[in-house]
Protein backbone atom coordinates (compact mmCIF):
# COMPACT_ATOMS: atom_id res chain seq x y z
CA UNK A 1 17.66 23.58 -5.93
CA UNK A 2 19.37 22.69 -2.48
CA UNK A 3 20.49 18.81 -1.94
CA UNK A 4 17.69 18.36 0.68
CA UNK A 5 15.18 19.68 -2.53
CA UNK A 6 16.13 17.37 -4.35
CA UNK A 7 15.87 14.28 -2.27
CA UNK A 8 12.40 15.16 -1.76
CA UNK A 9 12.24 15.04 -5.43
CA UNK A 10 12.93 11.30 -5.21
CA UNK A 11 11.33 10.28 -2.83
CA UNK A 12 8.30 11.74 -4.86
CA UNK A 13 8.58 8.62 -7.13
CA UNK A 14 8.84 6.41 -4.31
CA UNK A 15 5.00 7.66 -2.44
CA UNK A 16 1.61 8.46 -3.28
CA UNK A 17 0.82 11.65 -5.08
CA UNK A 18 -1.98 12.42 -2.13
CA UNK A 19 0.58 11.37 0.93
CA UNK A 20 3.53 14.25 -1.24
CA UNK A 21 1.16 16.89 -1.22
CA UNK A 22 -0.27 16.81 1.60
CA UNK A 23 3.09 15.86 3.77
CA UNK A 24 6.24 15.74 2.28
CA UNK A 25 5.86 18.98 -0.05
CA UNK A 26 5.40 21.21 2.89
CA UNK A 27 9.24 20.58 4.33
CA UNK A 28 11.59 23.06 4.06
CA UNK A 29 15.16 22.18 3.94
CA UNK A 30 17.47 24.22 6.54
CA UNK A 31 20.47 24.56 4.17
CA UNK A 32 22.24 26.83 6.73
CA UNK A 33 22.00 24.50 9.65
CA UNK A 34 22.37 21.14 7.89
CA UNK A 35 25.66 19.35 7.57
CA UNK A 36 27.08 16.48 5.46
CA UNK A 37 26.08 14.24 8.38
CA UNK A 38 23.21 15.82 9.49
CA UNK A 39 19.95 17.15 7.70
CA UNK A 40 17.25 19.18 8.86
CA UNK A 41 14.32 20.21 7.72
CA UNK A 42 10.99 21.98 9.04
CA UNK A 43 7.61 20.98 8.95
CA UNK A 44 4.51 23.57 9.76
CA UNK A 45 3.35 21.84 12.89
CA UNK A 46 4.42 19.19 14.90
CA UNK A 47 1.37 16.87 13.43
CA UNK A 48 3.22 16.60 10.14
CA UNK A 49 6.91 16.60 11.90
CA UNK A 50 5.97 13.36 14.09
CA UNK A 51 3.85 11.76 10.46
CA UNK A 52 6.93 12.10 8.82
CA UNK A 53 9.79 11.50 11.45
CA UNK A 54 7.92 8.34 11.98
CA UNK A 55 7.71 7.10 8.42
CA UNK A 56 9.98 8.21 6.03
CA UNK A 57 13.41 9.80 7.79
CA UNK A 58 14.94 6.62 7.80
CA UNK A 59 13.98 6.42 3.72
CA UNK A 60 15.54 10.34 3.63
CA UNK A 61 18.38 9.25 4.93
CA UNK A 62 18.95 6.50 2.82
CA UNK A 63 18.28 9.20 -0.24
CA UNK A 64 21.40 11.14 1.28
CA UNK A 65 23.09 8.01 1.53
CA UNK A 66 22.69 7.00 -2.41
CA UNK A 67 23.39 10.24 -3.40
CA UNK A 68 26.63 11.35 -1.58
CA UNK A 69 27.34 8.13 0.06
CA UNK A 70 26.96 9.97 3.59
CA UNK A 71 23.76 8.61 5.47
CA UNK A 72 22.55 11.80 7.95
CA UNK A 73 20.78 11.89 10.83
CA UNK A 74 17.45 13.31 9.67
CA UNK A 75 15.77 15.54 12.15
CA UNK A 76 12.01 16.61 11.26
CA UNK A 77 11.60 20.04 13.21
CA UNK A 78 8.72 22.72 13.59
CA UNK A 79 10.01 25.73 12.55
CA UNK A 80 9.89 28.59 14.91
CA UNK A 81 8.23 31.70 13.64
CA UNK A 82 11.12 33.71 14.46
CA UNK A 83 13.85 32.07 12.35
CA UNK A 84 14.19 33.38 9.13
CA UNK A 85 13.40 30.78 6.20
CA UNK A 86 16.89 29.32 4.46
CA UNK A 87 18.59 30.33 1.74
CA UNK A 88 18.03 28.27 -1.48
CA UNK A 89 21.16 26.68 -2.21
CA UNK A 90 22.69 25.93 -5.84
CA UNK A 91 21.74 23.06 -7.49
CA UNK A 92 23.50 20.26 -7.00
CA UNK A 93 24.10 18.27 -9.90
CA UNK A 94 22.48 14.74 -10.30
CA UNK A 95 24.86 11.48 -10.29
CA UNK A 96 23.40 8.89 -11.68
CA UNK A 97 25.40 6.23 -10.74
CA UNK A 98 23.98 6.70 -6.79
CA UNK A 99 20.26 6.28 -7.98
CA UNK A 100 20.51 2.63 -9.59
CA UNK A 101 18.82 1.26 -6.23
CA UNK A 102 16.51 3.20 -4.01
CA UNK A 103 15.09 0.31 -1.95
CA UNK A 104 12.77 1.38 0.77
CA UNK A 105 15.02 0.24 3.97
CA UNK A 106 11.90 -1.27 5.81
CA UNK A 107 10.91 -3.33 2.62
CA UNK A 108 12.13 -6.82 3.92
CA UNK A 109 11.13 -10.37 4.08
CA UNK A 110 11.37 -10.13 8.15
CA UNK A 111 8.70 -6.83 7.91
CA UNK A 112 6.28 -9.09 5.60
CA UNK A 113 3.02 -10.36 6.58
CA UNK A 114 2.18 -13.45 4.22
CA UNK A 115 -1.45 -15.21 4.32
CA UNK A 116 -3.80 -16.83 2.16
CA UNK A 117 -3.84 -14.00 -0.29
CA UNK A 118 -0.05 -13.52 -0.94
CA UNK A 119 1.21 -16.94 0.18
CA UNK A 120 2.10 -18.29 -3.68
CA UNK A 121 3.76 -14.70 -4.22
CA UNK A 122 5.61 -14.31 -1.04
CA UNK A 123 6.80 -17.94 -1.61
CA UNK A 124 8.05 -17.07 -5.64
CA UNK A 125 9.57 -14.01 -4.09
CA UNK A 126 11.79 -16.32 -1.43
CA UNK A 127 12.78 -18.57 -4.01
CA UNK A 128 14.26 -16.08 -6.25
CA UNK A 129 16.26 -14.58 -3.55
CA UNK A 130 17.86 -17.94 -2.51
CA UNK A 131 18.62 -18.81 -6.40
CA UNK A 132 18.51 -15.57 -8.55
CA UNK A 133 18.54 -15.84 -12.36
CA UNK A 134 17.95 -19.36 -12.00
CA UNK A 135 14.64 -20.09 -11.04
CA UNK A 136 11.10 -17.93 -11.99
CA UNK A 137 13.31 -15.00 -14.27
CA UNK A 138 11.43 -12.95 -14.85
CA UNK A 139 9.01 -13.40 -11.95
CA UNK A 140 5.64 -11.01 -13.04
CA UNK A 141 3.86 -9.85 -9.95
CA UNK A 142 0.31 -8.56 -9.77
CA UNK A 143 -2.46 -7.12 -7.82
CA UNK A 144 -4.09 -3.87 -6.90
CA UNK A 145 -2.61 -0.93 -5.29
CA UNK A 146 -1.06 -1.27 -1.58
CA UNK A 147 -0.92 -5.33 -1.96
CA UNK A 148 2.66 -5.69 -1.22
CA UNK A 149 4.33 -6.44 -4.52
CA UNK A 150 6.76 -3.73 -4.06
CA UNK A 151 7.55 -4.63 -1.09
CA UNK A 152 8.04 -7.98 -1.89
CA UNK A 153 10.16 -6.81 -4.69
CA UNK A 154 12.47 -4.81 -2.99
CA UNK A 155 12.69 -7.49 -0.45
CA UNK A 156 14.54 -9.65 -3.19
CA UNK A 157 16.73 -6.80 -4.07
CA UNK A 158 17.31 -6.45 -0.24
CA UNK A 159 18.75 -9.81 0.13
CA UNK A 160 20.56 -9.89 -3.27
CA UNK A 161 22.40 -5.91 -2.65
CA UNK A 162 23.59 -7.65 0.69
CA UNK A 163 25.69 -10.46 -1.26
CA UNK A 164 27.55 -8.19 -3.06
CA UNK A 165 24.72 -8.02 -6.34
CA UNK A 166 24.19 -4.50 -7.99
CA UNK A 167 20.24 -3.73 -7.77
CA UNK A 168 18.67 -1.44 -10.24
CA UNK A 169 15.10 -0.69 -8.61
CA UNK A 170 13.09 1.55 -10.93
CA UNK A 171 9.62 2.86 -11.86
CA UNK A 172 8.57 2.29 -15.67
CA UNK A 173 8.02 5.99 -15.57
CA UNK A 174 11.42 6.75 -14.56
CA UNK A 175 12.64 4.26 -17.20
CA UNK A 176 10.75 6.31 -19.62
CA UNK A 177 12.00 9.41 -18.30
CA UNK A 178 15.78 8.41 -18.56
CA UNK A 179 15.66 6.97 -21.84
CA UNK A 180 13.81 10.50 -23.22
CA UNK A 181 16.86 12.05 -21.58
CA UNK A 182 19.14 10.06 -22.91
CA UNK A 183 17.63 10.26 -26.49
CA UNK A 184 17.59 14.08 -26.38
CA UNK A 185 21.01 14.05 -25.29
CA UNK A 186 22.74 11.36 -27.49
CA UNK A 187 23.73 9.51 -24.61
CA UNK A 188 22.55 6.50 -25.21
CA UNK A 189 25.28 4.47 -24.20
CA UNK A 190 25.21 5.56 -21.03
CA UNK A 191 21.48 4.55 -20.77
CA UNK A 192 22.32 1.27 -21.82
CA UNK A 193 25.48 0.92 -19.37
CA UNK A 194 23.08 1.29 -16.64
CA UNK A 195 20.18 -0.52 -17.34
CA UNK A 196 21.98 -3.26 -18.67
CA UNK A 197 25.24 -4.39 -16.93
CA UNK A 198 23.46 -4.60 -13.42
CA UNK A 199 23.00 -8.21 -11.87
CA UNK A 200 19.11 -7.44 -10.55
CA UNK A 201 16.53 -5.08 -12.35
CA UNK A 202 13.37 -4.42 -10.40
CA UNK A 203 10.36 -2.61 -12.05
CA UNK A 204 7.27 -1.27 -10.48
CA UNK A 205 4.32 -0.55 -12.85
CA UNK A 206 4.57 -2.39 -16.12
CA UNK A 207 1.28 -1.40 -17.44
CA UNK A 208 2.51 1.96 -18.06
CA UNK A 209 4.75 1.00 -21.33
CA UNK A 210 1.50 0.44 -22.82
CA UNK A 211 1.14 1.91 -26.25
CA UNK A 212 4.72 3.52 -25.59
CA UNK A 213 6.35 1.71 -28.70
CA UNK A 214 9.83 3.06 -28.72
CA UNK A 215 10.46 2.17 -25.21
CA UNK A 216 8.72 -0.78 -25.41
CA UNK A 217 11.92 -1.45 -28.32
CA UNK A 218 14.41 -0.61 -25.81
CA UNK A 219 12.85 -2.28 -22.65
CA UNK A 220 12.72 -5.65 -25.44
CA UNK A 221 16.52 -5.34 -25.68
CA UNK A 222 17.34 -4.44 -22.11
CA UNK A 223 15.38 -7.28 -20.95
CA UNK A 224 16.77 -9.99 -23.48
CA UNK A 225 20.30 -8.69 -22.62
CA UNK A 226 19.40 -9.78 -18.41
CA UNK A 227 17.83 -12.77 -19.61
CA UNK A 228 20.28 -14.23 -21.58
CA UNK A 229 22.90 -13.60 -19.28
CA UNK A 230 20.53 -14.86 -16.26
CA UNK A 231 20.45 -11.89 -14.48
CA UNK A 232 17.27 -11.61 -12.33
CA UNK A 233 14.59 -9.54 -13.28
CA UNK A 234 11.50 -8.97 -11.15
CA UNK A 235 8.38 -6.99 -12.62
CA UNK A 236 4.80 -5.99 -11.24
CA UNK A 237 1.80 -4.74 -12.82
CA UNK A 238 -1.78 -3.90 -11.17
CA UNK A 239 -2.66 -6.73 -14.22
CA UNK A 240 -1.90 -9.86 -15.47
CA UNK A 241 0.42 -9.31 -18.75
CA UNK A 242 -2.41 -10.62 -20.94
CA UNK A 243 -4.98 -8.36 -19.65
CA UNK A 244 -2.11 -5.22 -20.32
CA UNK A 245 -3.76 -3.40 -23.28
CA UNK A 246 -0.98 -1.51 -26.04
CA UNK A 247 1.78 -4.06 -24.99
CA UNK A 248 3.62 -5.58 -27.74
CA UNK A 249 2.99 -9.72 -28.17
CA UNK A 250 6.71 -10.52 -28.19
CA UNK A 251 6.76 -8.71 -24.73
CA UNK A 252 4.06 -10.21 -23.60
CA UNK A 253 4.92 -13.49 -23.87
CA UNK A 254 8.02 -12.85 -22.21
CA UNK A 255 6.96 -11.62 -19.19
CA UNK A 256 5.28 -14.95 -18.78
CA UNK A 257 8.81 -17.00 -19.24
CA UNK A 258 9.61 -17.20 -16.23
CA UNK A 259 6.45 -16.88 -13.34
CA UNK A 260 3.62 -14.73 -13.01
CA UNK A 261 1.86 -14.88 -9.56
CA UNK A 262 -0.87 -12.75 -8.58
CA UNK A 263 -1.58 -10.94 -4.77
CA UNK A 264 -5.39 -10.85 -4.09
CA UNK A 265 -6.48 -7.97 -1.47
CA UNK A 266 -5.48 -9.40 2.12
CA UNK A 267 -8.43 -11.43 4.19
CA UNK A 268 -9.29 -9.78 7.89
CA UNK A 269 -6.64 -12.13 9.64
CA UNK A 270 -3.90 -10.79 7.56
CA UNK A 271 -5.06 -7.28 7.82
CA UNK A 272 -4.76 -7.75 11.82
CA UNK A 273 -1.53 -9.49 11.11
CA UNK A 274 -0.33 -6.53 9.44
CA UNK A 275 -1.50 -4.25 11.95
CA UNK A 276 0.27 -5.85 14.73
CA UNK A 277 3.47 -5.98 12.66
CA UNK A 278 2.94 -2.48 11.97
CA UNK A 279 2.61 -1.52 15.77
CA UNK A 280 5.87 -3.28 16.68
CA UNK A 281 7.92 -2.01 13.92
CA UNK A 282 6.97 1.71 14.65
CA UNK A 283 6.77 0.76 18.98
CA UNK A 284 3.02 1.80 18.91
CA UNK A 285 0.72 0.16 21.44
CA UNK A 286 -2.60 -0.55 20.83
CA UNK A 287 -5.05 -3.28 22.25
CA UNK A 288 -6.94 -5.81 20.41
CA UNK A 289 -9.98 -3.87 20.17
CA UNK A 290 -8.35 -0.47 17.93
CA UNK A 291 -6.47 -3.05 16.07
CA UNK A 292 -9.50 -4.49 14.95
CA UNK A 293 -11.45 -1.46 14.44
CA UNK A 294 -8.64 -0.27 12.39
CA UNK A 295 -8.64 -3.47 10.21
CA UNK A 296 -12.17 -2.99 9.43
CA UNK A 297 -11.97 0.05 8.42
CA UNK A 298 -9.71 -0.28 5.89
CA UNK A 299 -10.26 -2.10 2.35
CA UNK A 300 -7.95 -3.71 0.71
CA UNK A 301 -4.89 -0.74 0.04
CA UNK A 302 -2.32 -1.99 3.30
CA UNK A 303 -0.21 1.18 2.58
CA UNK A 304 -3.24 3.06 4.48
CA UNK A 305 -2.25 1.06 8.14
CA UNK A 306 1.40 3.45 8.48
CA UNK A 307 -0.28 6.55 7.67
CA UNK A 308 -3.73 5.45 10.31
CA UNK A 309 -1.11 4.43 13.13
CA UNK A 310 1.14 7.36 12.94
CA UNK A 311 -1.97 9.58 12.75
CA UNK A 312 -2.84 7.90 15.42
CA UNK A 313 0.16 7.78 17.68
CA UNK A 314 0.55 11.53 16.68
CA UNK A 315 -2.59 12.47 17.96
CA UNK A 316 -2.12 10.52 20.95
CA UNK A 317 1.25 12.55 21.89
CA UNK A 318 -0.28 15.84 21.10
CA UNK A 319 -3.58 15.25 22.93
CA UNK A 320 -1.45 13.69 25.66
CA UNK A 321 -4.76 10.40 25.78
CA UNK A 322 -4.58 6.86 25.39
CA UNK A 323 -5.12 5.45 22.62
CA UNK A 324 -8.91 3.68 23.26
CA UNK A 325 -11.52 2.53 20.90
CA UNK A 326 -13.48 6.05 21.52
CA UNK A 327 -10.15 7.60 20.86
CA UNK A 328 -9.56 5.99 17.92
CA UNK A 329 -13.17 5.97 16.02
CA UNK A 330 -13.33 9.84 16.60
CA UNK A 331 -9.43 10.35 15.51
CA UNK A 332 -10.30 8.06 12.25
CA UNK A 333 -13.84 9.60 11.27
CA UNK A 334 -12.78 11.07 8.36
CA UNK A 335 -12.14 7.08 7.01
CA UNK A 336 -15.70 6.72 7.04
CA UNK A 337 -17.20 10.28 6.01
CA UNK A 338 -18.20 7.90 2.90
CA UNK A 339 -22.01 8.84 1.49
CA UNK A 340 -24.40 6.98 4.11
CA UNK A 341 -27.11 8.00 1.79
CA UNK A 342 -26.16 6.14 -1.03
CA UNK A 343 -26.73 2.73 1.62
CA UNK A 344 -29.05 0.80 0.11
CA UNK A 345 -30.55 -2.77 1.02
CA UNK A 346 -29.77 -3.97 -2.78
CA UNK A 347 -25.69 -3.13 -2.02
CA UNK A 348 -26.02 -4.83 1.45
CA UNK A 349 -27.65 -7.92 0.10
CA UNK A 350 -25.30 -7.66 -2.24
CA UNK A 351 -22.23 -7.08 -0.22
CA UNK A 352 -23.28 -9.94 2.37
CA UNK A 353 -23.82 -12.43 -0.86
CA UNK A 354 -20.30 -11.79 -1.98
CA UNK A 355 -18.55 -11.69 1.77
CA UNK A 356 -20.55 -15.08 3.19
CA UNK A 357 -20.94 -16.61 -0.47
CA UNK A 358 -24.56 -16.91 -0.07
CA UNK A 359 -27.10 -15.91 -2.95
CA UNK A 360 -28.91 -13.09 -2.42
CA UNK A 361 -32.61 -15.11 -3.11
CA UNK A 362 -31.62 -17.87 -0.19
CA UNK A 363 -31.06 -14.55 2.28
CA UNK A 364 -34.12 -13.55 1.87
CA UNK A 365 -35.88 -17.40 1.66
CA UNK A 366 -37.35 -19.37 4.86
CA UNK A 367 -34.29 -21.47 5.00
CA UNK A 368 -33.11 -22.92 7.81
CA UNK A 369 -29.78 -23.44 7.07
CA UNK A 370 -26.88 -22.48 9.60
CA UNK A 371 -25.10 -20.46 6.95
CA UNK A 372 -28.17 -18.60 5.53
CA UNK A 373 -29.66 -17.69 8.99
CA UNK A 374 -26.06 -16.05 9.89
CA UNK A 375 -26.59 -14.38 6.35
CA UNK A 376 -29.51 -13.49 6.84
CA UNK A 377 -28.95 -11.61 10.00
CA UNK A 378 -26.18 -10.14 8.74
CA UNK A 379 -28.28 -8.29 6.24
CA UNK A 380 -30.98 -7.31 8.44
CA UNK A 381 -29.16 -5.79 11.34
CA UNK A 382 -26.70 -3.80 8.74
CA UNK A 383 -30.12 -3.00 6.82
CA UNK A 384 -31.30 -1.53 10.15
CA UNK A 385 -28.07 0.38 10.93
CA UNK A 386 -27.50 1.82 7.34
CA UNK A 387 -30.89 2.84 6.01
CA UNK A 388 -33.88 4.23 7.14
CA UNK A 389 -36.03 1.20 6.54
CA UNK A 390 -38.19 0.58 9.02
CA UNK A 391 -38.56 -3.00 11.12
CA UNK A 392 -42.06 -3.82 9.37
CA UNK A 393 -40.65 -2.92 5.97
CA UNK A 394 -37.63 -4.81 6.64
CA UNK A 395 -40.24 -7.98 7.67
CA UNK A 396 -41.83 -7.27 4.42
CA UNK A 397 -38.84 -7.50 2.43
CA UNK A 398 -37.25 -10.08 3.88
CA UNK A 399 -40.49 -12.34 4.03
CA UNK A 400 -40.92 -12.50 7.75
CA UNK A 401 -44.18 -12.53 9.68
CA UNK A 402 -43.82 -9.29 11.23
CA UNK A 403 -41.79 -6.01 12.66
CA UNK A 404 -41.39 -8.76 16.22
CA UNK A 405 -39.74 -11.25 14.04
CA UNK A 406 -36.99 -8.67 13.08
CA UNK A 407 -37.23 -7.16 16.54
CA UNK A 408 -36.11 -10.62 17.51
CA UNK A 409 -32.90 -11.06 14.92
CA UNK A 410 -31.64 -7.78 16.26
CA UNK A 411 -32.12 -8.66 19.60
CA UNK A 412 -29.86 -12.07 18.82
CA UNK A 413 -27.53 -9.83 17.00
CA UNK A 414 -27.02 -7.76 19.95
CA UNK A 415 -26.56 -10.76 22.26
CA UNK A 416 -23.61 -11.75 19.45
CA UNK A 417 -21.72 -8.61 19.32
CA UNK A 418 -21.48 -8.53 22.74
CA UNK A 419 -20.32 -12.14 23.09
CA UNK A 420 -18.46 -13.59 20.35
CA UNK A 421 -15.47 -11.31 19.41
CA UNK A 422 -15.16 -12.70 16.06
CA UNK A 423 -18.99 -11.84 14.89
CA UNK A 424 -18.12 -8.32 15.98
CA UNK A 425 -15.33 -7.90 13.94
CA UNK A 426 -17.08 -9.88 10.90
CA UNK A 427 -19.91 -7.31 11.16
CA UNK A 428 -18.04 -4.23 11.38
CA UNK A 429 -15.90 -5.03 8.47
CA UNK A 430 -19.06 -5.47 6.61
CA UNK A 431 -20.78 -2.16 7.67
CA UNK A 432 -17.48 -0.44 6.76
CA UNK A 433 -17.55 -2.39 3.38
CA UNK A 434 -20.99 -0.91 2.31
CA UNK A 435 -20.21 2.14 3.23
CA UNK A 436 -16.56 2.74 1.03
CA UNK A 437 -17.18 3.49 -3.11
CA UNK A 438 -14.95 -0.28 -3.29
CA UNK A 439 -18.00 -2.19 -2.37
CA UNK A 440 -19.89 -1.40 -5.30
């Protein structure tokens, strides 16, 4: 296994399985042409070259730095079909001392986008970095996948590694992996050296100790060791620790010492937010009206917005076009080859209830009601769009007089779309929602 092999192996724990696969696992490392200071590898095609280039060389680098204490200049090339393919190298042996912190270089405060939904985490997060050990240890983060509680994580560790603070930044399964190692190997006291004389220990994905009783014991210890000598420790779950099933009480209880805070998925204004803080991190340029599309079309998992804008931007290059809304909807199609067939009115009522907080029975009642009438055309013009109900069946079920009272609502619908921005974006977030497996 080559050096360049081998940081792809890491940065395998630090990406989704789908995003390795389908990107990272088809580089090929040029051992011949690559230096100590520079590293080269070859993608198939200069789609997955630019995907890459733009989102994780910087994080390859930093791989290279950790592990030989060089940091390369990563170049991302298509191979030409006459050079021969490279020479696997020997194996280069693994130092563990590099890999106590692998923190993602564009994990930051500055790159964060807080709102409504993360405000109370991104807040806890701040605090801890300003007075470590001392205030909210441990601090428990949760939330579903792509929320940000890595990233707010590693921010911590960012600003702690900068004032001199050793960072351990780890994965529960890579905890789990190490101390196997170590048990095989009768090692333990290196295990222990590692995980327990550093000043910061970050872990990602708590829930996985569950029913895993030895290292639960040894996690108990190393965490009790930090504690007590108020080192920070930061830990996220996709759950709160009560609702973690197989976990052991007296860990439990711990995790909720210090704080536990919670990231809910990320309202429309802080997707946009995102977006646009996206766009001028990576120098992509897009108007308002992809930005929006873009943050309608995606649900709640923010890691999705690098991989849509490099797509994107790739495209763009290759296809030598602007990036426009037309551009953009047929680049992005595939985000929304969900089952229109499944669409039915009972998950639009439903999805409409839940996204204006309005009961399903007052949609369809004669109320008068500002809020209900928005509702309620809400859920007739999406019923319109997304199944094949017709307008005097939709009068029907919606207890109107006739088809010209619904021909009427879409007619005020249309005037809406093409006048107020905001009820555009409101009702293409909604179509998109009905139409993704998340809404149900």
């Amino acid at each position: 296994m080559s050096i360049g092999e081998s940081i792809l192996i890491m940065l395998q724990d630090e990406i989704t399985e789908i995003e390795y696969n389908r990107y990272i696992k088809q580089l090929v490392f040029c051992t011949e042409s690559s230096r100590s200071n520079y590293a080269l590898f070859h993608a198939p095609n200069l789609l997955i070259a630019n995907w890459i280039k733009n989102r994780y060389a910087d994080k390859i680098a930093h791989l290279f730095e950790l592990k030989n204490g060089i940091k390369p200049t990563v170049s991302i090339e298509v191979k030409n079909k006459n050079q021969s393919s490279p020479k696997p190298a020997a194996i280069v042996p693994s130092n563990e001392t590099v890999q106590h912190s692998m923190l993602n270089p564009s994990y930051t405060f500055e790159n964060f986008v807080a709102g409504s939904s993360n405000q109370f985490a991104y807040a806890a997060a701040k605090s801890v970095s300003e007075k470590p050990g001392k205030v909210y240890n441990p601090l428990f983060l949760y939330g579903g996948v792509g929320l940000g509680k890595t990233h707010l994580m590693q921010s911590v560790g960012h600003v702690l590694q900068l004032q001199g603070k050793s960072i351990i930044y780890t994965s529960v399964e890579q905890f789990l992996n190490d101390f196997t190692r170590h048990m095989r190997n009768h090692t333990m006291d290196r295990f222990k050296d590692k995980y327990r004389k550093c000043d910061v220990l970050l872990i990602d994905d708590v829930q996985f100790l569950s029913n895993k009783i030895q290292t639960q014991e040894e996690f108990f210890h190393t965490f009790e060791t930090l504690r007590n000598e108020n080192k920070q420790i930061i830990l996220t779950a996709d759950k709160h620790p009560k609702q973690i099933a197989g976990l052991e009480e007296r860990l439990r209880s711990r995790f909720e010492w210090g704080l536990v805070a919670d990231i809910q998925p990320p309202e429309l204004e802080t997707k946009i937010a995102i977006i646009k803080k996206k766009c001028d991190i990576n120098r992509i340029l897009l108007s308002n009206d992809v930005i929006n599309y873009v943050a309608t079309i995606i649900d709640s998992n923010t890691r999705e917005i690098e991989g849509i804008l490099s797509k994107l931007h790739a495209y763009a290059q290759l296809m030598h076009q602007d990036i426009t809304i037309e551009f953009a909807k047929n680049v992005l199609k595939e985000q929304l080859q969900e089952k229109r067939d499944n669409v039915t009115i009972d998950l639009i009522m439903s999805t409409v209830s839940k996204e204006l907080n309005v009961k399903p029975s007052e949609i369809r009642s004669k109320s008068r009601t500002r809020n209900i009438v928005y509702a309620r055309r809400v859920a007739i013009y999406l019923a319109r769009e997304h199944t094949p109900m017709s307008m005097p069946q939709l009068a029907q079920y919606f207890g109107m007089k006739d088809h010209t009272a619904v021909s009427h609502t879409m007619k005020k619908i249309q005037e809406l779309l093409k006048n107020d921005e905001n009820y555009k974006v409101k009702i293409e977030e909604l179509s998109n929602k009905i139409m993704t497996p998340s809404s149900t």
